[in-house]
Protein backbone atom coordinates (compact mmCIF):
# COMPACT_ATOMS: atom_id res chain seq x y z
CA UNK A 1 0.00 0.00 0.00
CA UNK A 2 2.78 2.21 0.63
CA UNK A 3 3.93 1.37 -2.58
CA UNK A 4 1.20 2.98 -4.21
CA UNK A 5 1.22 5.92 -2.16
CA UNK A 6 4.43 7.19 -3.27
CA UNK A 7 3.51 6.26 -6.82
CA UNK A 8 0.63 8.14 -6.77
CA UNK A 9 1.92 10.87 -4.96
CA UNK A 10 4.94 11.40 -7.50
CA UNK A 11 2.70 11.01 -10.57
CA UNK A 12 0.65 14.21 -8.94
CA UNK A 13 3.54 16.13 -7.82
CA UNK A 14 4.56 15.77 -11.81
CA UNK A 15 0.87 16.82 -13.27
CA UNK A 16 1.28 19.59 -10.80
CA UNK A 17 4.62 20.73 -12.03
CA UNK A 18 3.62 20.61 -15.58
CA UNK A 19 0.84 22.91 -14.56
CA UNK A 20 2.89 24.96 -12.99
CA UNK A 21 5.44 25.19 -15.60
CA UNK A 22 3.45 25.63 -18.51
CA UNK A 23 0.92 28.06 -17.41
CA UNK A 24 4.04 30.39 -16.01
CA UNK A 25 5.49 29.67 -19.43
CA UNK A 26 2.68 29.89 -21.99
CA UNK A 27 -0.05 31.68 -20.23
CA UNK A 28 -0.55 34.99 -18.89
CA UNK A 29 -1.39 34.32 -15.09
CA UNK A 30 -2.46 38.00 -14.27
CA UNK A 31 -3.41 39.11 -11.20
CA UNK A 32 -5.88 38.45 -8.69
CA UNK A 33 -8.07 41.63 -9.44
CA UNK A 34 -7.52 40.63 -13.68
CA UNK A 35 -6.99 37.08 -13.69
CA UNK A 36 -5.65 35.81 -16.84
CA UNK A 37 -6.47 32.86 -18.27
CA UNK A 38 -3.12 30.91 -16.65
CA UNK A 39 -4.12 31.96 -13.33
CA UNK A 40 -6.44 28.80 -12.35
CA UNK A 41 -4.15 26.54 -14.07
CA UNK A 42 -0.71 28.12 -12.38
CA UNK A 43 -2.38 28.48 -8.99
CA UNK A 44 -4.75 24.36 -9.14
CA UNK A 45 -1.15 23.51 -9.90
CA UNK A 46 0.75 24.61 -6.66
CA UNK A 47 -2.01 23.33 -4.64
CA UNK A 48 -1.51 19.73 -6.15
CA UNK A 49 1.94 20.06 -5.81
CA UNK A 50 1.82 20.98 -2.23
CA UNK A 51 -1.04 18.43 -1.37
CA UNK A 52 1.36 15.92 -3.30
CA UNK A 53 4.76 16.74 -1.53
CA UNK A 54 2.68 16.62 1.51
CA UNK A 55 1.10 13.08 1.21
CA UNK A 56 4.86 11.79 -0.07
CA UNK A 57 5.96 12.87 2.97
CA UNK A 58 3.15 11.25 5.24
CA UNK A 59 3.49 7.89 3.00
CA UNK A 60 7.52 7.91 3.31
CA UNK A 61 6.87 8.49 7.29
CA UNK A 62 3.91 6.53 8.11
CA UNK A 63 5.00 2.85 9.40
CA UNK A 64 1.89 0.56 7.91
CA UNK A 65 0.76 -2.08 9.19
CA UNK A 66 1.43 -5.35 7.76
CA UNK A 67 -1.50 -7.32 6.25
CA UNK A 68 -3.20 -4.17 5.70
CA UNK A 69 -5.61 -4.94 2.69
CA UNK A 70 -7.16 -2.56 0.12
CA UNK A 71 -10.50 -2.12 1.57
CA UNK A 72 -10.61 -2.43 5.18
CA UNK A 73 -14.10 -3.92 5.33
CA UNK A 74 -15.23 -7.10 3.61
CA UNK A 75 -18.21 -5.55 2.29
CA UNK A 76 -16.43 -2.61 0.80
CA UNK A 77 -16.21 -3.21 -2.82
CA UNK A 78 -19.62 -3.04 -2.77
CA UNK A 79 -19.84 0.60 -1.64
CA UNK A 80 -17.50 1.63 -4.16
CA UNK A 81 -19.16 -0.13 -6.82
CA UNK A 82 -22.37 1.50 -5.69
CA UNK A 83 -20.76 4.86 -6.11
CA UNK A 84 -19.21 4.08 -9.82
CA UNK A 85 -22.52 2.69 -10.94
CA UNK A 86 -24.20 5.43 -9.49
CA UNK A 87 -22.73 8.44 -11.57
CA UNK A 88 -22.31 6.57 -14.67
CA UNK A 89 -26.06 5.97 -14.44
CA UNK A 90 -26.53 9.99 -13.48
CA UNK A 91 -24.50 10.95 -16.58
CA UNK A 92 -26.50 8.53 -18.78
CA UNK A 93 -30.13 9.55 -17.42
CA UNK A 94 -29.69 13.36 -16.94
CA UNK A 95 -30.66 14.05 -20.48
CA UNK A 96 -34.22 12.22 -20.23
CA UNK A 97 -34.93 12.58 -16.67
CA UNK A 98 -33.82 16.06 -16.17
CA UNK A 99 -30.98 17.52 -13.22
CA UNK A 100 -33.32 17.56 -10.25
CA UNK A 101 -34.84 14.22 -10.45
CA UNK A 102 -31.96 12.40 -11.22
CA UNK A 103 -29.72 14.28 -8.69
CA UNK A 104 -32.25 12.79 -6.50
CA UNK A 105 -32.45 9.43 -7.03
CA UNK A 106 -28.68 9.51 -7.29
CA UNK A 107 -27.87 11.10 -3.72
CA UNK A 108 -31.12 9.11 -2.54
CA UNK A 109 -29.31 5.88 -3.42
CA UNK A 110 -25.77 6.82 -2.48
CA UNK A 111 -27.33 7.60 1.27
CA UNK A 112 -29.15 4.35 1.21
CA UNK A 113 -26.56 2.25 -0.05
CA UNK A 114 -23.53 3.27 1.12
CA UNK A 115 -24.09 4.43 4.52
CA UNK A 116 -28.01 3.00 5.06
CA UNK A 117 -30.44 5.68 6.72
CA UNK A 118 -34.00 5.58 7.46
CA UNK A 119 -36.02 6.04 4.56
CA UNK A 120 -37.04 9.61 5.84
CA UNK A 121 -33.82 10.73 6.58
CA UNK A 122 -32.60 9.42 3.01
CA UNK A 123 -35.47 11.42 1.12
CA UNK A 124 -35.17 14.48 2.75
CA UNK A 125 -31.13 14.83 2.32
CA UNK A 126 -32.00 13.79 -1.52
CA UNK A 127 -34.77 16.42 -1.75
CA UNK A 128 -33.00 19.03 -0.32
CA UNK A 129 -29.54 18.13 -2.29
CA UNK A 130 -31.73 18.13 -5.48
CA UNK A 131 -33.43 21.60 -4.47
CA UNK A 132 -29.87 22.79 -3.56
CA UNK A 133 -28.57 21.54 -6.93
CA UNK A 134 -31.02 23.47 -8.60
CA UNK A 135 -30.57 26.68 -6.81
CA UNK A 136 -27.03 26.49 -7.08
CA UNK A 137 -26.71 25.71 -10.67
CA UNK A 138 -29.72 27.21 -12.49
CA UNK A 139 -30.63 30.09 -10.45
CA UNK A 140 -26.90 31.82 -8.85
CA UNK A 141 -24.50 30.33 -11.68
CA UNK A 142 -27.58 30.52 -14.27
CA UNK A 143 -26.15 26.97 -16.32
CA UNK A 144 -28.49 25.94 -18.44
CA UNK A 145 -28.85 21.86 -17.52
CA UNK A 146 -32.11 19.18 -19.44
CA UNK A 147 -35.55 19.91 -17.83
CA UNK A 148 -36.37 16.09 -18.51
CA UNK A 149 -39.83 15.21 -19.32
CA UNK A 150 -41.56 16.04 -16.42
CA UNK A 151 -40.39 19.89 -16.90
CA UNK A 152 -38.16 20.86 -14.22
């Protein structure tokens, strides 16, 4: 596992860099009054390399236990498997179903499956995560997203 870590860690730390480099390169980063259009890319790239040096250090420091498998629960894979299937089937039905009802159903069965609530407690976190979706997105930000057939 700690294998991986530093793998992972190092391929970040070198998307980071490249972000960094070509966007100071390339791009005009501006300032924070004008930003210009390297500024997201220059500044998304020293956060990843800072959150990448930091987890290579924690992953060259931390002592892991032995035995220590990929998912710590037997039952695991099928939480993350709940989660995969669950946005690929968001992206595939937000077209015919529209962004609230689908955002719905998909927080609705992510709080059902993957950490199981009451059924009251699941449908009002989906309703209001659909309602907040909605605000968010099509009211402040004004994004344009499928109505669906049922019209909103």
């Amino acid at each position: 596992m700690k294998k991986y870590d530093i793998i992972g860690s190092l391929f970040y730390l070198g998307v980071g860099l490249l972000f960094v480099i070509y966007s100071r390169s390339a791009l005009d980063i501006g300032t924070p009054q004008e930003p210009g259009s390297g500024f997201l890319p220059f500044y998304g790239g020293l956060f990843l390399l800072g959150m990448s040096v930091l987890f290579l250090i924690k992953s060259l420091l931390s002592h892991l236990v032995e035995g220590e498998t990929f998912f710590p629960e037997k039952d695991s894979w099928k939480r993350v498997s709940a989660i995969i299937l669950s946005l690929i089937g968001h992206n595939l039905l937000l077209k015919p179903l529209g962004l609230m009802l689908v955002t719905f159903v998909f927080v609705g069965v992510l709080v059902k499956v993957i950490f199981p609530q009451s059924w009251v407690r699941t449908f009002i976190v989906a309703a209001l995560s659909a309602l907040g979706v909605k605000l968010l997105f099509t009211n402040l930000l004004e994004i344009q997203f499928p109505r669906g057939f049922l019209g909103f």
